[in-house]
Protein backbone atom coordinates (compact mmCIF):
# COMPACT_ATOMS: atom_id res chain seq x y z
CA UNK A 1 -37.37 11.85 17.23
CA UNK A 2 -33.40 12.13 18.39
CA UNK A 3 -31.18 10.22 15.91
CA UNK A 4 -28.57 8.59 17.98
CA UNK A 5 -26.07 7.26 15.38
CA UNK A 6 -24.59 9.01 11.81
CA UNK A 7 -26.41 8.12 8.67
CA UNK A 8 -25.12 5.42 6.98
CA UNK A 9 -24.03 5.32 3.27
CA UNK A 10 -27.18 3.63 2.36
CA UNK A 11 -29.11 6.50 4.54
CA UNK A 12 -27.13 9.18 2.83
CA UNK A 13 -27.88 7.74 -0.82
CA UNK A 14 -31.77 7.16 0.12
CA UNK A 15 -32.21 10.51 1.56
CA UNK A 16 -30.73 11.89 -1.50
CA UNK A 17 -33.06 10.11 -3.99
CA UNK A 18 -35.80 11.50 -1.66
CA UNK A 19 -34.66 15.07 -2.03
CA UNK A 20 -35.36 14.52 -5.65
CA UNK A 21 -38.80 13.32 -5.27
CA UNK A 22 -40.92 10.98 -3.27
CA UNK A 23 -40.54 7.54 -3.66
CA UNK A 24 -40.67 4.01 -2.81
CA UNK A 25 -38.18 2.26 -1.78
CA UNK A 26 -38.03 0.05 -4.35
CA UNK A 27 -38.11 2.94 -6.78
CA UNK A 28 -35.69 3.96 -5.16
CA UNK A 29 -33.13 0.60 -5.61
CA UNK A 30 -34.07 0.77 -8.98
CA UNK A 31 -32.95 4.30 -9.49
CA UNK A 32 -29.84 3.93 -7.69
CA UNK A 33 -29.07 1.04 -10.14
CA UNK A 34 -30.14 2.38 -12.84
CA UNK A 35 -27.41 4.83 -11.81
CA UNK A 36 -24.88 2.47 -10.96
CA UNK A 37 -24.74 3.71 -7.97
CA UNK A 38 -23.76 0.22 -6.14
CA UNK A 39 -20.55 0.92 -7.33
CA UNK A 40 -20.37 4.03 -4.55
CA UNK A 41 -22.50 2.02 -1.90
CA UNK A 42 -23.80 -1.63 -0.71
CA UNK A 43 -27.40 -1.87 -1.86
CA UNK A 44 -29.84 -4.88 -1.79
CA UNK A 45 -33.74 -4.47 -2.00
CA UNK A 46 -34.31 -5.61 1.90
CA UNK A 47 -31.56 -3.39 2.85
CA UNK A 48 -32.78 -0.53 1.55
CA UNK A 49 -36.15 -1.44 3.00
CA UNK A 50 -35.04 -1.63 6.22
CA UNK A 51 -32.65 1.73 6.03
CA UNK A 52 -35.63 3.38 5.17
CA UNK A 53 -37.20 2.04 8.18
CA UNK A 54 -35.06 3.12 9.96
CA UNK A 55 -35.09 6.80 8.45
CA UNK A 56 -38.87 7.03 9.28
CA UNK A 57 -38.42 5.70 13.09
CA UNK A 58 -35.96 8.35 13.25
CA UNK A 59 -38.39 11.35 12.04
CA UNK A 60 -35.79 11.39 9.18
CA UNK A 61 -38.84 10.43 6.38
CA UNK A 62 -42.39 10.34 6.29
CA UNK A 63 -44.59 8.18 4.50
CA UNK A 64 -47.10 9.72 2.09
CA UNK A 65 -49.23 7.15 0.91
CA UNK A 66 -49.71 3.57 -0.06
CA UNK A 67 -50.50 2.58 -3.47
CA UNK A 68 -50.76 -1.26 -4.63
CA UNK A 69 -50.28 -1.99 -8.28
CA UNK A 70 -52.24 -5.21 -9.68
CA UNK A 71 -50.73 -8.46 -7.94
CA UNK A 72 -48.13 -6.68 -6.51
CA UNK A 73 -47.94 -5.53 -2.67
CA UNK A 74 -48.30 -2.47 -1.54
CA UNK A 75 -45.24 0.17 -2.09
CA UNK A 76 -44.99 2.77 0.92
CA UNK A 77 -44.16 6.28 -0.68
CA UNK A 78 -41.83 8.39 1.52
CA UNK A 79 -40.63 11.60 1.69
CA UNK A 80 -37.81 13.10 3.16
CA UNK A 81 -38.47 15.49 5.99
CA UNK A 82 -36.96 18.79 7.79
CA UNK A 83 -34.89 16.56 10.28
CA UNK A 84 -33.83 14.63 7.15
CA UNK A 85 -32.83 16.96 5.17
CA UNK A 86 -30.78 18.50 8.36
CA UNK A 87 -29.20 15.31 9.16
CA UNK A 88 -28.09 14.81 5.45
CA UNK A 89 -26.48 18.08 5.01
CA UNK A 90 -24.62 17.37 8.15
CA UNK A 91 -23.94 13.95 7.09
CA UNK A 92 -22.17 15.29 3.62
CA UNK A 93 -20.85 17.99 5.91
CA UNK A 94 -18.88 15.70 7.84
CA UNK A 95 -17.93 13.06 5.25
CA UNK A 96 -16.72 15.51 3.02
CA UNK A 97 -14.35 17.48 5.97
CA UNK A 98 -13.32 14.89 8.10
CA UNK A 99 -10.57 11.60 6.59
CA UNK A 100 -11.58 8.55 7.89
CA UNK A 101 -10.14 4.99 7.66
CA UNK A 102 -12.86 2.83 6.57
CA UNK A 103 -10.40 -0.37 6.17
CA UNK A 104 -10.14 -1.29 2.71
CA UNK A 105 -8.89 -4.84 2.41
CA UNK A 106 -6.32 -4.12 -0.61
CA UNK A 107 -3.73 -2.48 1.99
CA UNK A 108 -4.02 -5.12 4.78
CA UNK A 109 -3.07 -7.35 1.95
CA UNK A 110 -0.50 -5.59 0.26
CA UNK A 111 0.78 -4.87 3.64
CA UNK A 112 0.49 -8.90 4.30
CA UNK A 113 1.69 -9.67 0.93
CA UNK A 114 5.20 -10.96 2.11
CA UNK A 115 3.80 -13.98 2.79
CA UNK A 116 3.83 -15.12 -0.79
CA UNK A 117 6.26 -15.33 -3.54
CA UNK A 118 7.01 -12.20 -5.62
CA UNK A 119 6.02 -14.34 -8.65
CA UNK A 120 2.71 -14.88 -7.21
CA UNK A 121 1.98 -11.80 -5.86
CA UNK A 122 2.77 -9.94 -9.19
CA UNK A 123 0.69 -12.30 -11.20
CA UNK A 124 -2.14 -11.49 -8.53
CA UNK A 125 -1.71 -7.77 -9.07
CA UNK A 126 -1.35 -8.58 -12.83
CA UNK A 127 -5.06 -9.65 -12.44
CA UNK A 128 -5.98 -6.68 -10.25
CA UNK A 129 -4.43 -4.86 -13.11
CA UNK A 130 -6.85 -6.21 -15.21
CA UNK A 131 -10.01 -5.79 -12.89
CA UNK A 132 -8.52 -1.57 -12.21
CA UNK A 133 -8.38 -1.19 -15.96
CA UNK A 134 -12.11 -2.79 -16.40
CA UNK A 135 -13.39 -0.49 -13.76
CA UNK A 136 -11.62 2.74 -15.58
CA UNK A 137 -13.11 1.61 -18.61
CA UNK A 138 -16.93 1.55 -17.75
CA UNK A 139 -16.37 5.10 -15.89
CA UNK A 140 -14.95 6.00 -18.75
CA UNK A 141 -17.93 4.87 -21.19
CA UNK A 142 -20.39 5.98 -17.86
CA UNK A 143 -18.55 9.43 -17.93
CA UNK A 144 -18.91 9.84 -21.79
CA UNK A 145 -22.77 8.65 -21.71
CA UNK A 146 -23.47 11.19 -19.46
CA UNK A 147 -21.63 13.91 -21.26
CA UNK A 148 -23.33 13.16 -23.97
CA UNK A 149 -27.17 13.34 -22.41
CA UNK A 150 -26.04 17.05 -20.75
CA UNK A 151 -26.13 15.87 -17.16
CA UNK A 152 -24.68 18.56 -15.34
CA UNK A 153 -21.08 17.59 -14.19
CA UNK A 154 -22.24 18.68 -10.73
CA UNK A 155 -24.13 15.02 -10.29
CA UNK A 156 -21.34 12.31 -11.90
CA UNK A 157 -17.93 14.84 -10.31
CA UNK A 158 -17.77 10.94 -8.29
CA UNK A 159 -17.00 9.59 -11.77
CA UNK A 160 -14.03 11.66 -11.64
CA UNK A 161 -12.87 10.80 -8.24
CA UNK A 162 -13.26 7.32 -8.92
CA UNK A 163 -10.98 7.53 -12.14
CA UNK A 164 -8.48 9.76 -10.44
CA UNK A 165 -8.09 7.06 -7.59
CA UNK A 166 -7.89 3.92 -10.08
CA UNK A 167 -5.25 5.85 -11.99
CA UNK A 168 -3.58 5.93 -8.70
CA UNK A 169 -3.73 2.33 -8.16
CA UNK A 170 -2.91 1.46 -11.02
CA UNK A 171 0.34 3.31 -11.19
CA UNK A 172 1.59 2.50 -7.96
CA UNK A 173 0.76 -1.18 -8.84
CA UNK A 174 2.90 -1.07 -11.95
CA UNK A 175 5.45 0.81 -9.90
CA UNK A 176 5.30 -2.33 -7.27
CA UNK A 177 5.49 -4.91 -10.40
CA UNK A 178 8.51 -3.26 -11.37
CA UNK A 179 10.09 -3.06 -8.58
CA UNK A 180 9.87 -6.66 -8.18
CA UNK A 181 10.40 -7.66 -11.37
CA UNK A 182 14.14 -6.16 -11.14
CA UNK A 183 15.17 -6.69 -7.89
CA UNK A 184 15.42 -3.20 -6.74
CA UNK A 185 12.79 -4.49 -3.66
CA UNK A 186 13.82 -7.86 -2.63
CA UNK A 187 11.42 -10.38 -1.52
């Protein structure tokens, strides 16, 4: 079948898992929280259901099997196919090459923040600040956990990305605070 629109994220990270393995796609939610990976895309069990839906109308999976464990209901096994694993490279091709603006809310508001006093807004970023330094934190720990079990750096680089562009934040931030905070950009 002809895929008529780019994966999405949640495409992209379920076609991964299934280059790993077949699975279900609750396996596969599992895995991807087990892995913390909602902190790299939105994932909820009947979205992921329905992405992988989608995958298999799309000749991007195939299902494998059905197996039903006591009460439970039956789990769906999928693999990923030939087309799948051609529109994921592609997919990773293009993400990876090609900037694009995918409208973060944090600059509309900084660019919006005007419309409040410079006392509020720096006790806002203050808690921002706070949040930031949270988020460094766990990668941190995440980063150090990982280390520490020999996971090849190859599968967590993101960590490192993701610590690189909190720094980042964070700097320019305190920058902004102080800037405020002496005058040198008046409100």
């Amino acid at each position: 079948m002809v895929r008529t629109a780019p994966l999405t994220p949640l495409g992209v990270a379920a076609l991964s898992l299934l280059v790993e393995e077949p699975m279900h796609p609750y396996e596969m939610y599992q895995l991807l929280m087990a892995r913390h990976e909602d902190r790299l895309v939105k994932v909820r069990p009947g979205t992921l259901y329905h992405a992988v839906g989608r995958l298999e109308e799309q000749g991007l999976v195939l299902a494998t099997g059905t197996d039903r464990e006591g009460n439970r209901p039956e789990r769906t096994t999928y693999e990923i196919s030939e087309a799948g694993r051609a529109a994921l490279t592609q997919r990773l091709r293009d993400m990876l090459a090609s900037p694009v603006n995918e409208y973060p809310s944090f600059p509309l508001a900084v660019s919006e923040a005007y419309n409040l006093p410079a006392g509020v807004v720096t006790g806002l970023l203050d808690r921002r600040l706070q949040g930031l330094q949270e988020q460094l934190d766990f990668l941190a720990a995440a980063q150090d956990r990982v280390r520490k079990k020999g996971v090849e750096r190859k599968y967590w680089i993101d960590m490192d990305y993701q610590q690189v562009m909190l720094q980042a934040e964070i700097g320019w931030i305190r920058n902004l605070q102080d800037q405020l905070g002496s005058g040198q950009l008046a409100w």
